[in-house]
N, C-alpha and C. Protein backbone atom coordinates (compact mmCIF):
# COMPACT_ATOMS: atom_id res chain seq x y z
N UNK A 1 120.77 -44.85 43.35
CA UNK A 1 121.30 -45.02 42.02
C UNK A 1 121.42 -43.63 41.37
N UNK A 2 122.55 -43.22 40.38
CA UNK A 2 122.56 -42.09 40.16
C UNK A 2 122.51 -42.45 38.45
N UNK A 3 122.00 -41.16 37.94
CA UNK A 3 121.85 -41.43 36.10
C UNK A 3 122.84 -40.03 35.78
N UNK A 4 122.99 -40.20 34.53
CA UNK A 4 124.06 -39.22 33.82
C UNK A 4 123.39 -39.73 31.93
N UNK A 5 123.57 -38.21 31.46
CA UNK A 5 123.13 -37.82 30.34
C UNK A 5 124.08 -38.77 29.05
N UNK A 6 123.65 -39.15 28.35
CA UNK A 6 124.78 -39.29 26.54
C UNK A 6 124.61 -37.67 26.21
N UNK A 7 125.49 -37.11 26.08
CA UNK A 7 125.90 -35.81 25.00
C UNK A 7 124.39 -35.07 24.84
N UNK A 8 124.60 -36.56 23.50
CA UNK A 8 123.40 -35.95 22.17
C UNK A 8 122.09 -36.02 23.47
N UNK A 9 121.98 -36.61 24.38
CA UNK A 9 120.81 -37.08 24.55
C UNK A 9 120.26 -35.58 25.40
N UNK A 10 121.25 -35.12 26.46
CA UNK A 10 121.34 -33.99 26.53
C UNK A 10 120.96 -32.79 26.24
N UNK A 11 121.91 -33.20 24.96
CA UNK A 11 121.14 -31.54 23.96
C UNK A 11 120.34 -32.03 23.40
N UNK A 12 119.25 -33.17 23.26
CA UNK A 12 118.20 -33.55 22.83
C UNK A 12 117.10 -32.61 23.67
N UNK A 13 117.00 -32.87 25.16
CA UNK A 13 116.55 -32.46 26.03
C UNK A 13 116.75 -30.79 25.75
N UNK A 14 117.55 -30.27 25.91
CA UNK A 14 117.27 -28.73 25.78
C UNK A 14 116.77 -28.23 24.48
N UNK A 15 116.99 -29.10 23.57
CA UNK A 15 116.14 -28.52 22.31
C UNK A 15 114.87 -28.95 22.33
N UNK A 16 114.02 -29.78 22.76
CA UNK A 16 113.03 -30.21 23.39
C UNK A 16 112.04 -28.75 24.14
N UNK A 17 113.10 -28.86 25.20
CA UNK A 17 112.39 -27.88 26.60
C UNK A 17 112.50 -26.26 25.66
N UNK A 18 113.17 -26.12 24.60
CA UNK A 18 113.25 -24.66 24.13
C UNK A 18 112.07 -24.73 22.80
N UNK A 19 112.11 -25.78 22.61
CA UNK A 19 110.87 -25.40 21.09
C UNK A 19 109.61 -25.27 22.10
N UNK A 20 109.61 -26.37 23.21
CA UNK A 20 108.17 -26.14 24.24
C UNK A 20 107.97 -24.57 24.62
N UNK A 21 108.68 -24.23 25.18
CA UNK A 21 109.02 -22.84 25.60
C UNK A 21 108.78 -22.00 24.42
N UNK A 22 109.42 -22.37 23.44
CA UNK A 22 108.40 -21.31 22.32
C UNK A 22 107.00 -21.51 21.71
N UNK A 23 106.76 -22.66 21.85
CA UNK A 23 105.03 -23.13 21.97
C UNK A 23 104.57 -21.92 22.96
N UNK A 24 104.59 -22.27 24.15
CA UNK A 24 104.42 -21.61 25.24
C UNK A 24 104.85 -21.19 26.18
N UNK A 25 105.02 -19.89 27.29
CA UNK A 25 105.65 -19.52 28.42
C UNK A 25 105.08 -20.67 29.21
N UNK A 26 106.48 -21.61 29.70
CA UNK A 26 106.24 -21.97 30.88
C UNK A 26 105.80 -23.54 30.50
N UNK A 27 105.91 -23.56 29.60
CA UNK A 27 105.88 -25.39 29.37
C UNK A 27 106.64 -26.01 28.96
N UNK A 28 107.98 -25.46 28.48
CA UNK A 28 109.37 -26.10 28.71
C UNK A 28 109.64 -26.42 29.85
N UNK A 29 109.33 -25.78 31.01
CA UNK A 29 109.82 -25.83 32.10
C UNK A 29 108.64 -26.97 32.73
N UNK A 30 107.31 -27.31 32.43
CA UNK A 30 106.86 -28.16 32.27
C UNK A 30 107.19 -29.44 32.09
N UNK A 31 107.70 -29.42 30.73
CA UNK A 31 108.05 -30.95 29.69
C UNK A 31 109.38 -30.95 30.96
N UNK A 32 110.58 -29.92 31.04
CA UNK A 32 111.43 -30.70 31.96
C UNK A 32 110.93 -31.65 32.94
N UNK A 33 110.14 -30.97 34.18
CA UNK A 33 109.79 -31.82 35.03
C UNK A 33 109.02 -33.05 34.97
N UNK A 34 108.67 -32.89 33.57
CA UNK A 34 107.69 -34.42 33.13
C UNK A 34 108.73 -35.79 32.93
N UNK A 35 110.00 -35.16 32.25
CA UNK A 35 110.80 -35.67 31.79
C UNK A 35 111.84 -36.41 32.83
N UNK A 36 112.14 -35.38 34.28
CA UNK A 36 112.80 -35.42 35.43
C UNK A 36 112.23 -36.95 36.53
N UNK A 37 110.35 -36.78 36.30
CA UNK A 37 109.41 -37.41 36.99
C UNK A 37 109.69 -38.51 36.50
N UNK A 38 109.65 -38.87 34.97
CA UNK A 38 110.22 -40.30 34.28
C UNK A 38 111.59 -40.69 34.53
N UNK A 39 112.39 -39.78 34.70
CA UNK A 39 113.87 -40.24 35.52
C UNK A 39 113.72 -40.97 36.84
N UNK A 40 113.00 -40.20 37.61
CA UNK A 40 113.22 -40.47 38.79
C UNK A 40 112.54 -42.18 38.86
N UNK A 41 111.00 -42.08 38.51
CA UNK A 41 110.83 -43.90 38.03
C UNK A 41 111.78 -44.81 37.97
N UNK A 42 112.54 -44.30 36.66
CA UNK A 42 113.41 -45.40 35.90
C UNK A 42 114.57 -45.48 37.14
N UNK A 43 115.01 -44.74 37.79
CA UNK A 43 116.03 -44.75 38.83
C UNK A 43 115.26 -45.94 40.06
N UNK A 44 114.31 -45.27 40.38
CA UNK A 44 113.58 -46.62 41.38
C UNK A 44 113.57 -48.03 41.21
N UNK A 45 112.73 -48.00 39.61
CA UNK A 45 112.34 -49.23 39.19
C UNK A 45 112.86 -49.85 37.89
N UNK A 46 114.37 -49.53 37.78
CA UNK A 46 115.02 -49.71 36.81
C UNK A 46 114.89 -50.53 35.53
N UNK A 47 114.25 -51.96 35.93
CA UNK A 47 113.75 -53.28 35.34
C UNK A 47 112.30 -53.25 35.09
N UNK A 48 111.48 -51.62 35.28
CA UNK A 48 110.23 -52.49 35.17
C UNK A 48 109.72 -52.13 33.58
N UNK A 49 110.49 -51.42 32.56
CA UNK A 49 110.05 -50.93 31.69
C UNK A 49 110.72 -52.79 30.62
N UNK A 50 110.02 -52.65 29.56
CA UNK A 50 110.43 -54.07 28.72
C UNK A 50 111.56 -53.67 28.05
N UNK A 51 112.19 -54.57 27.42
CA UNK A 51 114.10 -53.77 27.02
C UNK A 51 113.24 -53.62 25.24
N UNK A 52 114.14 -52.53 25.08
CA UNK A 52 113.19 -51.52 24.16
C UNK A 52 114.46 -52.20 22.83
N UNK A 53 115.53 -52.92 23.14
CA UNK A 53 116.32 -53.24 22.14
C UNK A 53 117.30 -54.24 23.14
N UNK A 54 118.68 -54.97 22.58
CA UNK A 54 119.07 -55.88 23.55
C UNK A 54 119.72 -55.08 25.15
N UNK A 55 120.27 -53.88 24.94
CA UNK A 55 120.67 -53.66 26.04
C UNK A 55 120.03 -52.19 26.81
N UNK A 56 118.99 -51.87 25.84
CA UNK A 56 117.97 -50.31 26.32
C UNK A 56 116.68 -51.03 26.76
N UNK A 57 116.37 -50.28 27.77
CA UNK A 57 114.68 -49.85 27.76
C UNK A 57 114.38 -48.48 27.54
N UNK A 58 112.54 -48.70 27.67
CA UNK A 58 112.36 -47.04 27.21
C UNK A 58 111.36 -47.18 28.21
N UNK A 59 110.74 -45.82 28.82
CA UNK A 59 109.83 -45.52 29.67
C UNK A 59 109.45 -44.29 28.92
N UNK A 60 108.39 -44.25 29.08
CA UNK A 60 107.21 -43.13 28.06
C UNK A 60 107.03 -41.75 29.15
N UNK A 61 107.33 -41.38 28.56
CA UNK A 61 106.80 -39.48 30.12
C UNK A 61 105.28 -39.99 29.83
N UNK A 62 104.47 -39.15 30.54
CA UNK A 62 103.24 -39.38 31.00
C UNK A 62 102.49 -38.21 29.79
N UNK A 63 102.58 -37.10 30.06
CA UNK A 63 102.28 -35.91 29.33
C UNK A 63 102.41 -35.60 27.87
N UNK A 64 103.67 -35.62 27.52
CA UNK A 64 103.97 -35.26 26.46
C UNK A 64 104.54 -36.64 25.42
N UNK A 65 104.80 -36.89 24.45
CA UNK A 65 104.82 -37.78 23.03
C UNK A 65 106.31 -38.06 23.27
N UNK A 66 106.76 -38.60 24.28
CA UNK A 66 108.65 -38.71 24.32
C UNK A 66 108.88 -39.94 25.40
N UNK A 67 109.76 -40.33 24.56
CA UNK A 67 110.58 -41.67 25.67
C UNK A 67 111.81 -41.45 26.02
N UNK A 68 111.87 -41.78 27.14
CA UNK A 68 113.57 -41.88 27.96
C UNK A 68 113.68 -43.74 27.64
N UNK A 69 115.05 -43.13 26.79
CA UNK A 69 115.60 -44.72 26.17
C UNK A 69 116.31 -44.75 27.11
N UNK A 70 117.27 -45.54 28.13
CA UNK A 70 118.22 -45.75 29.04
C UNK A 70 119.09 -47.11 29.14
N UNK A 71 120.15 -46.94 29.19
CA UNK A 71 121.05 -48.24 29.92
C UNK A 71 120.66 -48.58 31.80
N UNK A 72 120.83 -49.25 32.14
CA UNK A 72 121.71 -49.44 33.21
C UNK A 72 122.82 -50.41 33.36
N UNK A 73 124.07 -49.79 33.66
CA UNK A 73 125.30 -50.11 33.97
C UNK A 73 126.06 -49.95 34.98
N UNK A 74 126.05 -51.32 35.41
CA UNK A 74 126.55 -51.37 37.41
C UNK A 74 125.79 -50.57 37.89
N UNK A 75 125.68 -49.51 38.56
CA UNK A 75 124.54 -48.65 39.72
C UNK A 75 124.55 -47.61 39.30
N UNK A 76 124.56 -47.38 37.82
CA UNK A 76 124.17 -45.91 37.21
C UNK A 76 123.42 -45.83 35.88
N UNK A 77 122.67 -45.43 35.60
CA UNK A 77 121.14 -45.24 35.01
C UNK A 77 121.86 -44.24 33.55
N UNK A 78 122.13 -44.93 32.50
CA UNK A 78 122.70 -43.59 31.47
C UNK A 78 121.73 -43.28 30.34
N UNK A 79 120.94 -42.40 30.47
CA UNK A 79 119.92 -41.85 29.23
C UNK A 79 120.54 -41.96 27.90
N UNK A 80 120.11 -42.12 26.97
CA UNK A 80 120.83 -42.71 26.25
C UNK A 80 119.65 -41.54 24.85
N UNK A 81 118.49 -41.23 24.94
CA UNK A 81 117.88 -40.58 24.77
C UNK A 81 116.61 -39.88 24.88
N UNK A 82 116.50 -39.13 24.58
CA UNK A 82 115.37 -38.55 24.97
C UNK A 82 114.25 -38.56 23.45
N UNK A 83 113.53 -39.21 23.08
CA UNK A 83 112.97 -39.31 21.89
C UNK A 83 111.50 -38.89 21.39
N UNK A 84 110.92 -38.42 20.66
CA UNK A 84 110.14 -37.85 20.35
C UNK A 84 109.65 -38.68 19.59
N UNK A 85 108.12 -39.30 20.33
CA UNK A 85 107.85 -41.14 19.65
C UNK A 85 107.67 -40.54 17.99
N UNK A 86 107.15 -39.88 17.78
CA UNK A 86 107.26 -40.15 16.16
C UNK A 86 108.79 -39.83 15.23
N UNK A 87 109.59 -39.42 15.76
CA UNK A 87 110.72 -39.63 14.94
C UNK A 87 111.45 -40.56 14.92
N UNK A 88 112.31 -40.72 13.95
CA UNK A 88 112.70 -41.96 13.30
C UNK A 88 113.61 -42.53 14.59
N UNK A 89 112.85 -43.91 14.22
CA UNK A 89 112.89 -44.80 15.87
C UNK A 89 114.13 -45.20 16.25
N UNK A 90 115.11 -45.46 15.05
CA UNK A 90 116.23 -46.39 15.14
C UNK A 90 117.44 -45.14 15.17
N UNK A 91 117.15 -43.81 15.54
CA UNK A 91 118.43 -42.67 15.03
C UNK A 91 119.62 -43.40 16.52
N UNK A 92 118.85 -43.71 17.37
CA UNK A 92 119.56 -43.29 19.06
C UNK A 92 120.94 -44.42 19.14
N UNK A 93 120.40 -45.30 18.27
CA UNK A 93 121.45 -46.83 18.18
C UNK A 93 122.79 -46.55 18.48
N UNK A 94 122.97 -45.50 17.47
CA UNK A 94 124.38 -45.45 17.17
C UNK A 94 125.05 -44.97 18.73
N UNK A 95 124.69 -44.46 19.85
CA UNK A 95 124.81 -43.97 20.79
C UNK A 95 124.99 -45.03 22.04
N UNK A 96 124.48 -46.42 21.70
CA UNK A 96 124.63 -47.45 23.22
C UNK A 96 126.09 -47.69 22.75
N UNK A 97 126.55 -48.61 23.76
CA UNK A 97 127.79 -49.38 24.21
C UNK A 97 127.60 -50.48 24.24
């Protein structure tokens, strides 16, 4: 199964991995692979997270305070966002299909 980014969700992710990176050398590059590790899950086990709204689920990274919201549609996995559990929960909506 292959996944592909939304836009925003995207540059969600690099503004993410660059404020980490200015926290600290080397933990942007961290949070990526935390973030990559929760991809790769949701690609395996597509159905096992609970649907986070009627047509998203979310899977939690392990490490850091962020959820991968996602579709799946026919045999491709579309992030839909990358979210930072305490910000405002409902911004990503406007972004499904």
């Amino acid at each position: 199964m292959k996944f592909s980014f939304h836009p925003e969700a995207k540059e969600e992710l690099l503004e993410a991995i660059n404020y980490f990176e200015e926290c600290r050398a080397g933990l942007g590059i961290e949070f990526s692979k935390e973030v990559f590790s929760t991809i790769q899950r949701i690609i395996h086990f597509p159905a096992a997270w609970s649907k986070f709204s009627e047509n998203t689920r979310r899977c939690l990274t392990n490490r850091f305070p962020f959820g991968v919201i996602y579709q799946v549609i026919e045999e491709e996995v579309t992030i839909i966002a990358v979210m930072q559990l305490n910000r405002e929960p409902d911004y990503w909506k406007k972004r499904i299909k």
